[in-house]
N, C-alpha and C. Protein backbone atom coordinates (compact mmCIF):
# COMPACT_ATOMS: atom_id res chain seq x y z
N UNK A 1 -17.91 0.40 -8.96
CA UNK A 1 -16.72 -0.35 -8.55
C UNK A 1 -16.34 0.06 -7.14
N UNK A 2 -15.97 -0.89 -6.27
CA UNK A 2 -15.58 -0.40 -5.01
C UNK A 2 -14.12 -1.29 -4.68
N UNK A 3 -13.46 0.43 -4.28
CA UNK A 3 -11.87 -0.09 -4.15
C UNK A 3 -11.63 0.24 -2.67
N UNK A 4 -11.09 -0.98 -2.55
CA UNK A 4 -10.06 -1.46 -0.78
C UNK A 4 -8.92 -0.92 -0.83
N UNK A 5 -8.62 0.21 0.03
CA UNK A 5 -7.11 0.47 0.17
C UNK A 5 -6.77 0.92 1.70
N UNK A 6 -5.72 -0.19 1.49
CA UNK A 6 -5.14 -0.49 2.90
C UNK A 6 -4.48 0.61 2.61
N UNK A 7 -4.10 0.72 4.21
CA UNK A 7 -3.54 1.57 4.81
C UNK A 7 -1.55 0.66 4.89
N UNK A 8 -0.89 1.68 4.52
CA UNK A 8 0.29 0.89 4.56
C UNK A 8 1.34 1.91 5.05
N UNK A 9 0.71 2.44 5.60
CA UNK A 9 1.88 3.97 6.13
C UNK A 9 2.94 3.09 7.14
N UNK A 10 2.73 2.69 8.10
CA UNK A 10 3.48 1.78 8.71
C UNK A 10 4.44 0.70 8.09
N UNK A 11 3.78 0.04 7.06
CA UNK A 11 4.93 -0.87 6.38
C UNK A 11 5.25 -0.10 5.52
N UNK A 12 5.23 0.83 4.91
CA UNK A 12 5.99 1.83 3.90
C UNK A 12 7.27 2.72 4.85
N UNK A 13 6.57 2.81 6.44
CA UNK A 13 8.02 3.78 6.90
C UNK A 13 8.70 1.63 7.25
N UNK A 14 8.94 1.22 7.60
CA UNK A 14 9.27 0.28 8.10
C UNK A 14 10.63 -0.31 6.10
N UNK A 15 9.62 0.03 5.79
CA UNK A 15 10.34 -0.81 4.57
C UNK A 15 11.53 0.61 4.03
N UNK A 16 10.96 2.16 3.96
CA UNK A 16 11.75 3.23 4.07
C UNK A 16 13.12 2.60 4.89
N UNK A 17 12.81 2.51 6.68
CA UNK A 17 14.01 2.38 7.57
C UNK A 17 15.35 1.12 6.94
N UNK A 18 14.55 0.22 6.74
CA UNK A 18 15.04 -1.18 6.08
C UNK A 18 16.15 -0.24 5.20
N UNK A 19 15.09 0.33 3.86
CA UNK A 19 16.25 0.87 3.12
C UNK A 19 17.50 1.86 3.61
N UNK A 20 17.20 2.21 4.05
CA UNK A 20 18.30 3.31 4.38
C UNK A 20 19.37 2.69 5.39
N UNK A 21 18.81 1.63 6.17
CA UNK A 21 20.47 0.95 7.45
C UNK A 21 20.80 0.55 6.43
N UNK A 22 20.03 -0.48 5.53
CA UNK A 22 20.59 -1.38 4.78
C UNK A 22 21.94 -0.76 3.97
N UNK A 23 21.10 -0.07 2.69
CA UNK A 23 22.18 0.49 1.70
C UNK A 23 21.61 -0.48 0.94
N UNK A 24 20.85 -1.09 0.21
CA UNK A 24 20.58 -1.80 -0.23
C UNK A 24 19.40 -0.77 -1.38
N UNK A 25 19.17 -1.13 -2.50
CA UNK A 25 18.22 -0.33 -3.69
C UNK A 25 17.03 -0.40 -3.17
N UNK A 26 16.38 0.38 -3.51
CA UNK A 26 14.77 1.16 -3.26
C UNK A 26 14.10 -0.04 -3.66
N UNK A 27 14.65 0.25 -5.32
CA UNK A 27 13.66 -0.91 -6.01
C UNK A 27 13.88 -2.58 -5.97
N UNK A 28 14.94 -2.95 -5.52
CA UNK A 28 15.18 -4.32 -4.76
C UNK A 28 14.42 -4.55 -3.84
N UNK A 29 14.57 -3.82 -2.52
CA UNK A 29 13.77 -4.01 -1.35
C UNK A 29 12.10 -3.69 -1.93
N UNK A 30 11.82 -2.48 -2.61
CA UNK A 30 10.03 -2.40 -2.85
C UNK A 30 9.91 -4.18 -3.39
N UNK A 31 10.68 -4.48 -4.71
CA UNK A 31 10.22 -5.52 -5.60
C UNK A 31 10.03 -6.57 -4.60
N UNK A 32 11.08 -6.61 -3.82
CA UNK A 32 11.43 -8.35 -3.31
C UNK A 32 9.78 -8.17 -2.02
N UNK A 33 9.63 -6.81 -1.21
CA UNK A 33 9.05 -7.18 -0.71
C UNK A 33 7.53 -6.97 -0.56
N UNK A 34 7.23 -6.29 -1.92
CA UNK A 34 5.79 -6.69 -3.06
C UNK A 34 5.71 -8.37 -3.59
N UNK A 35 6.47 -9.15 -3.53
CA UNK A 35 6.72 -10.72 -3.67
C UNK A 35 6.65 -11.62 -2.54
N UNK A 36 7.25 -10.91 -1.71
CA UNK A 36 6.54 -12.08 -0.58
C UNK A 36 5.54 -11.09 0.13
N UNK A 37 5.01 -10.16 -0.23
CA UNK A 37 3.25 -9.91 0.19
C UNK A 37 2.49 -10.69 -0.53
N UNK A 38 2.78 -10.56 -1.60
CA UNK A 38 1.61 -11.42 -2.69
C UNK A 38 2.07 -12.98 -2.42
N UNK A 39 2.84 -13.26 -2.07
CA UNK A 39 2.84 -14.61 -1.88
C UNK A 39 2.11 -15.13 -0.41
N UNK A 40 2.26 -14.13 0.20
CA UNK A 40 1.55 -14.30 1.28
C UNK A 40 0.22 -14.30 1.49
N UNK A 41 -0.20 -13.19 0.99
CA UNK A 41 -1.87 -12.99 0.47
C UNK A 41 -2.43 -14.22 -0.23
N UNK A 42 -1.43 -15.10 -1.31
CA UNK A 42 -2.18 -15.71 -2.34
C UNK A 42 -2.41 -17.14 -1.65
N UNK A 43 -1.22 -17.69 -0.63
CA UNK A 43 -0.82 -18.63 -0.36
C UNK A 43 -2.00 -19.20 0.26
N UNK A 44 -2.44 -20.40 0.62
CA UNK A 44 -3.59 -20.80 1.68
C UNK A 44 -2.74 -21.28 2.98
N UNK A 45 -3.62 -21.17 3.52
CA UNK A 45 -3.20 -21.58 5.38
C UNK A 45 -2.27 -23.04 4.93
N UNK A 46 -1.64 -23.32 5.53
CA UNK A 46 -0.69 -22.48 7.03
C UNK A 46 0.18 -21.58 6.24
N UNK A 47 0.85 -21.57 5.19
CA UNK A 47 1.67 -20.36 4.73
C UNK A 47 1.03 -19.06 4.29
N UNK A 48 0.23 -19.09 3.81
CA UNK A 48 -0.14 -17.62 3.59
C UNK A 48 -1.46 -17.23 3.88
N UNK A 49 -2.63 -16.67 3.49
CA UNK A 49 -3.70 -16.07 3.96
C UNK A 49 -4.87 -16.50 3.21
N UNK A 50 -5.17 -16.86 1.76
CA UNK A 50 -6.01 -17.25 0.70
C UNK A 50 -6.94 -18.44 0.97
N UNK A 51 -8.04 -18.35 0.82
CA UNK A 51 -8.89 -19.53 1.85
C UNK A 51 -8.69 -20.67 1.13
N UNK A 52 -8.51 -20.33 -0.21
CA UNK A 52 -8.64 -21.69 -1.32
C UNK A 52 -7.56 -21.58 -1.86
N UNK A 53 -6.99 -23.03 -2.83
CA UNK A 53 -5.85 -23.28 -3.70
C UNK A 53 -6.07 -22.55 -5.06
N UNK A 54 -7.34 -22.54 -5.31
CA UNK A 54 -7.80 -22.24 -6.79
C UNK A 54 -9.15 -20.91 -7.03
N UNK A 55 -9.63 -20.94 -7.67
CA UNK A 55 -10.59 -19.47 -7.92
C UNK A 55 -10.34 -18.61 -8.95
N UNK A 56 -11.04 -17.46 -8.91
CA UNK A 56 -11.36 -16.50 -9.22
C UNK A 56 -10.93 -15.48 -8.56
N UNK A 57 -11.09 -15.79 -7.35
CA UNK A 57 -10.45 -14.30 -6.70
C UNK A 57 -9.14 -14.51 -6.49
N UNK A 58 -8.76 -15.65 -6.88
CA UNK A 58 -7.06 -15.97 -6.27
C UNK A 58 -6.10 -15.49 -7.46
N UNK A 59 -7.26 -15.59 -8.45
CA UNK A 59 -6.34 -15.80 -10.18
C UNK A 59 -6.67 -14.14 -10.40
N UNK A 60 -7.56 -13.21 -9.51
CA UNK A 60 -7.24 -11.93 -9.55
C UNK A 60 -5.79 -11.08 -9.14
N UNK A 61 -5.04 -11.85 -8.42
CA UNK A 61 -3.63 -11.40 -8.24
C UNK A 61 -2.72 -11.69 -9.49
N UNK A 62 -3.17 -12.55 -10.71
CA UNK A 62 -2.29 -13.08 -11.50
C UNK A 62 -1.14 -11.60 -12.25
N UNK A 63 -1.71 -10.80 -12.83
CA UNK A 63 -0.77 -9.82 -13.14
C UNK A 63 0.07 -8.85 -12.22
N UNK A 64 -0.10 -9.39 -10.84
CA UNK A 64 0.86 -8.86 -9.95
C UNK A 64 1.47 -9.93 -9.73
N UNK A 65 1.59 -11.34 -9.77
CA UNK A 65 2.07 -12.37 -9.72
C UNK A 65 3.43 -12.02 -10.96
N UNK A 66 2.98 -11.98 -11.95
CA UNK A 66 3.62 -12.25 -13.47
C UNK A 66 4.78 -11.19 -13.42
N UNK A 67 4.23 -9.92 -13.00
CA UNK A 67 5.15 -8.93 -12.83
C UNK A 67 6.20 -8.69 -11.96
N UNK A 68 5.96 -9.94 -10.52
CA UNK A 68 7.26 -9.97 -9.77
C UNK A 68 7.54 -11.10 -9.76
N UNK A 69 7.67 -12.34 -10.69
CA UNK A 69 8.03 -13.15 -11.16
C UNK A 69 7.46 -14.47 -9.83
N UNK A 70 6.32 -14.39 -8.99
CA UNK A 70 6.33 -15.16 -8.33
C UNK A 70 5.13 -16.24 -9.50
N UNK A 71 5.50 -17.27 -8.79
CA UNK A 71 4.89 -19.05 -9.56
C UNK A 71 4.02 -19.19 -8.46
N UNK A 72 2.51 -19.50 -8.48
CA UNK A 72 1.98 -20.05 -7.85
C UNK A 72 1.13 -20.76 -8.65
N UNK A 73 0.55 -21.98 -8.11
CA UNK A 73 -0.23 -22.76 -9.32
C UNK A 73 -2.02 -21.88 -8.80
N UNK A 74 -2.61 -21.79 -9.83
CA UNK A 74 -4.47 -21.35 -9.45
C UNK A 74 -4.87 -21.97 -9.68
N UNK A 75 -4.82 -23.51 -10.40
CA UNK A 75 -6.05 -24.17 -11.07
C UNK A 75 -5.70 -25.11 -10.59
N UNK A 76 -5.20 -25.78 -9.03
CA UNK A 76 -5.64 -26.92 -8.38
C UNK A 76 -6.50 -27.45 -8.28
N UNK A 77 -7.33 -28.46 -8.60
CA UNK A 77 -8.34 -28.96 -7.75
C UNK A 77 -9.75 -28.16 -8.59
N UNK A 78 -9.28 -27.29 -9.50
CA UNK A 78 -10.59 -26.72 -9.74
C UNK A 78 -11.30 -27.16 -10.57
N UNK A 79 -12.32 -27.23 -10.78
CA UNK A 79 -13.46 -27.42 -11.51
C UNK A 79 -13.86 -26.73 -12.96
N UNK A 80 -13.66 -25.56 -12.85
CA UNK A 80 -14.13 -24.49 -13.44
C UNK A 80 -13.18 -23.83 -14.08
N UNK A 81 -12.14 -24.23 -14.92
CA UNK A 81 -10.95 -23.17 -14.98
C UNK A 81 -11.52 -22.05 -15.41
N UNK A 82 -12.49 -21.97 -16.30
CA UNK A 82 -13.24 -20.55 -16.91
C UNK A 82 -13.44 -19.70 -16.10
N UNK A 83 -13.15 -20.05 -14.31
CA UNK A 83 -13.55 -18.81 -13.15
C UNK A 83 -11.84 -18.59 -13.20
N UNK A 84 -10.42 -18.97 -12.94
CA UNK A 84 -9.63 -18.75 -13.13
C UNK A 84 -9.10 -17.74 -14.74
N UNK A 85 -9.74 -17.84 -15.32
CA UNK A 85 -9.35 -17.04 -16.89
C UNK A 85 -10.02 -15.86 -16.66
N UNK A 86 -11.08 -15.67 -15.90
CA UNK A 86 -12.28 -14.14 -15.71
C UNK A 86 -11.56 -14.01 -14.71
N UNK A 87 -10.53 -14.20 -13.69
CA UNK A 87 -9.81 -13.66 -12.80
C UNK A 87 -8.42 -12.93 -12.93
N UNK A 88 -7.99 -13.89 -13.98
CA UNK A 88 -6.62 -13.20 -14.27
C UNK A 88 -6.77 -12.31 -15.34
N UNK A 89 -7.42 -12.18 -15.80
CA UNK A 89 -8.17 -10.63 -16.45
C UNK A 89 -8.45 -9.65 -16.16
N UNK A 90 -8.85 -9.84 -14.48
CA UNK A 90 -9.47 -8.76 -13.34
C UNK A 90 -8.40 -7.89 -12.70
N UNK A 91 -7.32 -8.63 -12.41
CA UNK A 91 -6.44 -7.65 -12.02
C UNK A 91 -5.02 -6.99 -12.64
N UNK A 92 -4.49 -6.64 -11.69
CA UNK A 92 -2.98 -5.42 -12.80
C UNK A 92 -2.73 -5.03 -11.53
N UNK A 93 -1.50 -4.60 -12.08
CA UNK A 93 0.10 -4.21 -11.68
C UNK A 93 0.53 -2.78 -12.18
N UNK A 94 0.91 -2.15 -11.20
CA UNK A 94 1.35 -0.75 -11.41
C UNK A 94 2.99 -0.24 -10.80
N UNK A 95 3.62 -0.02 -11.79
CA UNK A 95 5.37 -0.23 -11.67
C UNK A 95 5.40 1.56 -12.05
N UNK A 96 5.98 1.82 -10.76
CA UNK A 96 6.51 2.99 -10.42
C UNK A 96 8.17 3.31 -9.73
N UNK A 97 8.45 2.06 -10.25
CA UNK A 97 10.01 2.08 -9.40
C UNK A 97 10.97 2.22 -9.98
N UNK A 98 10.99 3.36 -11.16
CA UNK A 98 11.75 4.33 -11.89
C UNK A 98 11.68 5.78 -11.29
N UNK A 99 10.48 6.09 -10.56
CA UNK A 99 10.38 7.61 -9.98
C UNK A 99 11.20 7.37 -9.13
N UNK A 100 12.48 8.51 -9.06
CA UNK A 100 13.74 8.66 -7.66
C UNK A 100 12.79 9.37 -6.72
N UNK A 101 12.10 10.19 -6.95
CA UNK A 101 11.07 10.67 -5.72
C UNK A 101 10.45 9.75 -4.89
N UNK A 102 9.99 8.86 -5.44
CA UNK A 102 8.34 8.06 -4.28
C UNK A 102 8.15 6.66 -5.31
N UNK A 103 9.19 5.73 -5.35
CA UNK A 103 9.03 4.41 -5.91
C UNK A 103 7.96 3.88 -5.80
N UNK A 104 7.44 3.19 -6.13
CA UNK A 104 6.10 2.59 -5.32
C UNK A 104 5.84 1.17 -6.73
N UNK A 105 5.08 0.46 -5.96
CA UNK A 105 4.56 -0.70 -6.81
C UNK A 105 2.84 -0.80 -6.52
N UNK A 106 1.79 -1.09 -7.15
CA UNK A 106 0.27 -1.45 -6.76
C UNK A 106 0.27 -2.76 -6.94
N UNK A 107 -0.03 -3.34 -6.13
CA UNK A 107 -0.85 -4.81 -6.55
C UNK A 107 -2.28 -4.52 -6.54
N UNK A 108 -2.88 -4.95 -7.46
CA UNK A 108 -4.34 -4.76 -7.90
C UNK A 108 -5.58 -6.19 -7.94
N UNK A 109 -6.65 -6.03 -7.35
CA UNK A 109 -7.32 -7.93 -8.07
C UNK A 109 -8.56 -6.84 -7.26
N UNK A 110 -9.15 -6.82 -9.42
CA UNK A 110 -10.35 -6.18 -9.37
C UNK A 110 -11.46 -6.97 -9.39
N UNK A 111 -11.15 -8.52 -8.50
CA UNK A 111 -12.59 -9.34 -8.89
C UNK A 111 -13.72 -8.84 -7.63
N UNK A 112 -14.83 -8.83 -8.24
CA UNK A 112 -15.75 -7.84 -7.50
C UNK A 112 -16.46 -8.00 -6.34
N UNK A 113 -16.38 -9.39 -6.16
CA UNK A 113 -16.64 -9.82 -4.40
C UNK A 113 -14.84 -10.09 -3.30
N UNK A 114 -13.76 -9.47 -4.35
CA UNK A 114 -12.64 -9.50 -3.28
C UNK A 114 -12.84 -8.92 -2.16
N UNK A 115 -13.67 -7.89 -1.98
CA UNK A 115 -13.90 -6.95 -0.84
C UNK A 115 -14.41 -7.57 0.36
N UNK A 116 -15.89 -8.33 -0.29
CA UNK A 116 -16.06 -9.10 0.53
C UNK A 116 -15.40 -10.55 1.54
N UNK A 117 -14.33 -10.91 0.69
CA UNK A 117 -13.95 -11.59 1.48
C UNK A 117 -12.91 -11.56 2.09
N UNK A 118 -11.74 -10.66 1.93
CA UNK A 118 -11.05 -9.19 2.56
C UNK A 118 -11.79 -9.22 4.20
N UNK A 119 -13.47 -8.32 3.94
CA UNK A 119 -14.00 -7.98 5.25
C UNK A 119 -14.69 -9.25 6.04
N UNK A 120 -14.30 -10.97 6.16
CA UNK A 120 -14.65 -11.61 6.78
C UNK A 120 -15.86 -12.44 5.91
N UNK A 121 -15.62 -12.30 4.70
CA UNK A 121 -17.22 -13.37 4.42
C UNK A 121 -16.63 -14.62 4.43
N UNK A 122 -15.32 -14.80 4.08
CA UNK A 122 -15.13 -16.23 4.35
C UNK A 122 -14.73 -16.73 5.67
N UNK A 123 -15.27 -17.76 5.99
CA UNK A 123 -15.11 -18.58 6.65
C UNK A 123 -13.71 -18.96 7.01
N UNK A 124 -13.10 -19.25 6.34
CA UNK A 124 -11.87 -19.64 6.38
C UNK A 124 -10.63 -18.89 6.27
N UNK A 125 -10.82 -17.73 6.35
CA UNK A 125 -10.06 -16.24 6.13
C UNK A 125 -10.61 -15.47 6.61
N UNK A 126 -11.53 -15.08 8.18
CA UNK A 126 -12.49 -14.21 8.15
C UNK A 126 -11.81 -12.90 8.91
N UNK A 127 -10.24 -13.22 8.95
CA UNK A 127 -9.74 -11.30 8.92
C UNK A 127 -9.50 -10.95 7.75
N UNK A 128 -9.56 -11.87 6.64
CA UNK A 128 -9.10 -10.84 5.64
C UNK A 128 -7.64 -11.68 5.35
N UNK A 129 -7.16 -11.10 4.13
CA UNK A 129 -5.81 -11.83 3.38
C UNK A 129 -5.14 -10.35 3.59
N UNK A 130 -5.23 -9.03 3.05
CA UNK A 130 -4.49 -8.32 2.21
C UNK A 130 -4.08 -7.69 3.57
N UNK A 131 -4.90 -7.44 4.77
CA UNK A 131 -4.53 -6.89 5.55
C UNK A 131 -3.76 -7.63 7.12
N UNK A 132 -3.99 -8.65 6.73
CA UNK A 132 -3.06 -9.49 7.92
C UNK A 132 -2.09 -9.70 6.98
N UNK A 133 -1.83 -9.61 5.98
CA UNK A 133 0.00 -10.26 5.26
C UNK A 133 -0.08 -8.98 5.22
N UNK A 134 -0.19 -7.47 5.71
CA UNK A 134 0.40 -6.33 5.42
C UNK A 134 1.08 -6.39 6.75
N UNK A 135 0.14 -6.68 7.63
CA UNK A 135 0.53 -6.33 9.01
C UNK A 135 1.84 -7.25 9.44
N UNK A 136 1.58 -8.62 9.11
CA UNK A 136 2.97 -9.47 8.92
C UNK A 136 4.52 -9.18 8.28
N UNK A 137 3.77 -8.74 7.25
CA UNK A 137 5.41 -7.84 6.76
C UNK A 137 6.06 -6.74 7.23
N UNK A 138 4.79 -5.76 8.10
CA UNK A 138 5.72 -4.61 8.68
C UNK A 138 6.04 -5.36 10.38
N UNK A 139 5.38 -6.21 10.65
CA UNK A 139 6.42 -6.81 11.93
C UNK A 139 7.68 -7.68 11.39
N UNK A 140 7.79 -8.39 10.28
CA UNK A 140 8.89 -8.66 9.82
C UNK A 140 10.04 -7.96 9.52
N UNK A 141 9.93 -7.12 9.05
CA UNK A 141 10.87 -5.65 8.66
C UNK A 141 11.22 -4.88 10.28
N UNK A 142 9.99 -4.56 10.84
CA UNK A 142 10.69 -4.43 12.72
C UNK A 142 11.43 -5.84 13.21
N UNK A 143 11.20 -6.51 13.13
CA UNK A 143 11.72 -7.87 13.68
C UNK A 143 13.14 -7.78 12.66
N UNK A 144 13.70 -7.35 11.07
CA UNK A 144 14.75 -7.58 10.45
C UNK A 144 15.60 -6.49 11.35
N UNK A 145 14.79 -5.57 11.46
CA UNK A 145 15.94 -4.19 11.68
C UNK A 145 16.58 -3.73 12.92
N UNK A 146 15.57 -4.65 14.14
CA UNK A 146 15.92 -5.29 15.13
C UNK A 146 17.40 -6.24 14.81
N UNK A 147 17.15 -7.28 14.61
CA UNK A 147 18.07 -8.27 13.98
C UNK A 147 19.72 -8.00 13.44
N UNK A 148 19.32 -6.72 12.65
CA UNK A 148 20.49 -6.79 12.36
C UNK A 148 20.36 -6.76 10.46
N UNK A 149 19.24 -6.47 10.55
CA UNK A 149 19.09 -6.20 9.07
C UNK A 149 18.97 -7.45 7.91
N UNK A 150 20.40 -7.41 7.88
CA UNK A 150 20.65 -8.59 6.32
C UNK A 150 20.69 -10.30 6.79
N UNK A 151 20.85 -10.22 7.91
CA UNK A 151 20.90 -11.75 8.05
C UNK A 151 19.54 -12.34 7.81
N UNK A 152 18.50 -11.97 8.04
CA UNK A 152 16.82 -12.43 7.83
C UNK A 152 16.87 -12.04 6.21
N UNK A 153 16.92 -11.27 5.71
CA UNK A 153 16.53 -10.33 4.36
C UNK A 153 17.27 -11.11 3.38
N UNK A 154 18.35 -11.94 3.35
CA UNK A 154 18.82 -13.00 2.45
C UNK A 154 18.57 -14.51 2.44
N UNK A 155 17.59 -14.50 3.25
CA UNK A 155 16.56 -15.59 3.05
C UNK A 155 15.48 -16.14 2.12
């Protein structure tokens, strides 16, 4: 098995700073903004990063989907729903935002060519999903805290 892990030290202090001007809960700010990563990751161009509407590797986000209550449809257009059912099987969700020490959430999608198309095999995504919607959210969070905090963040 080969596991991708971004680097998120930057959007973890960024989302830290958020919390603390704010005053706003740990686990509000982690949840809400583990929900629009994955929405971002899952979404296809122009809103989010995902080369296709439908799949296997898309329906690998499904139990991080379920767990922060985001709706996205996977079986547009598809052909095959049986590659959508072996996807949302593949991945999971890891809820840590009861520890007062080090909250944390995982989004997980263990389908086994995600890597590859992460590092450019697609065509149509060839930086990658998980790591351009990471990098998007920690300039969003500099761009909120700039701002003024809550006026962007209740959007």
């Amino acid at each position: 098995m080969i596991t991708l892990d971004i680097d998120t030290s930057r959007l973890n202090y960024r989302v830290t700073k958020f919390i603390q001007q704010s005053g706003l809960s740990a686990r509000v700010v982690i949840k809400k903004t583990g929900a629009d990563l994955l929405r971002n990751i899952i979404r296809p161009e122009p809103y989010g990063r995902h080369p296709v509407w439908s799949g296997r590797a898309r329906a690998g986000w499904y139990m991080s989907m379920k767990a922060l209550n985001v709706t996205v449809g996977l079986e547009g257009g598809l052909k095959a729903p049986s590659q959508v059912s072996l996807g949302k099987a593949e991945g999971g969700f890891i809820d840590r935002l009861s520890d007062p020490n080090l909250p944390t959430i995982t989004l997980i999608n263990s389908v086994d060519y995600y890597i590859y198309l992460e590092y450019g095999y697609s065509k149509t995504a060839p930086y990658g999903m998980v790591r351009v919607s990471v990098r998007k959210m920690t300039y969003k969070f500099a761009k909120d805290l700039r701002a003024g905090i809550l006026s962007n963040w209740k959007k």
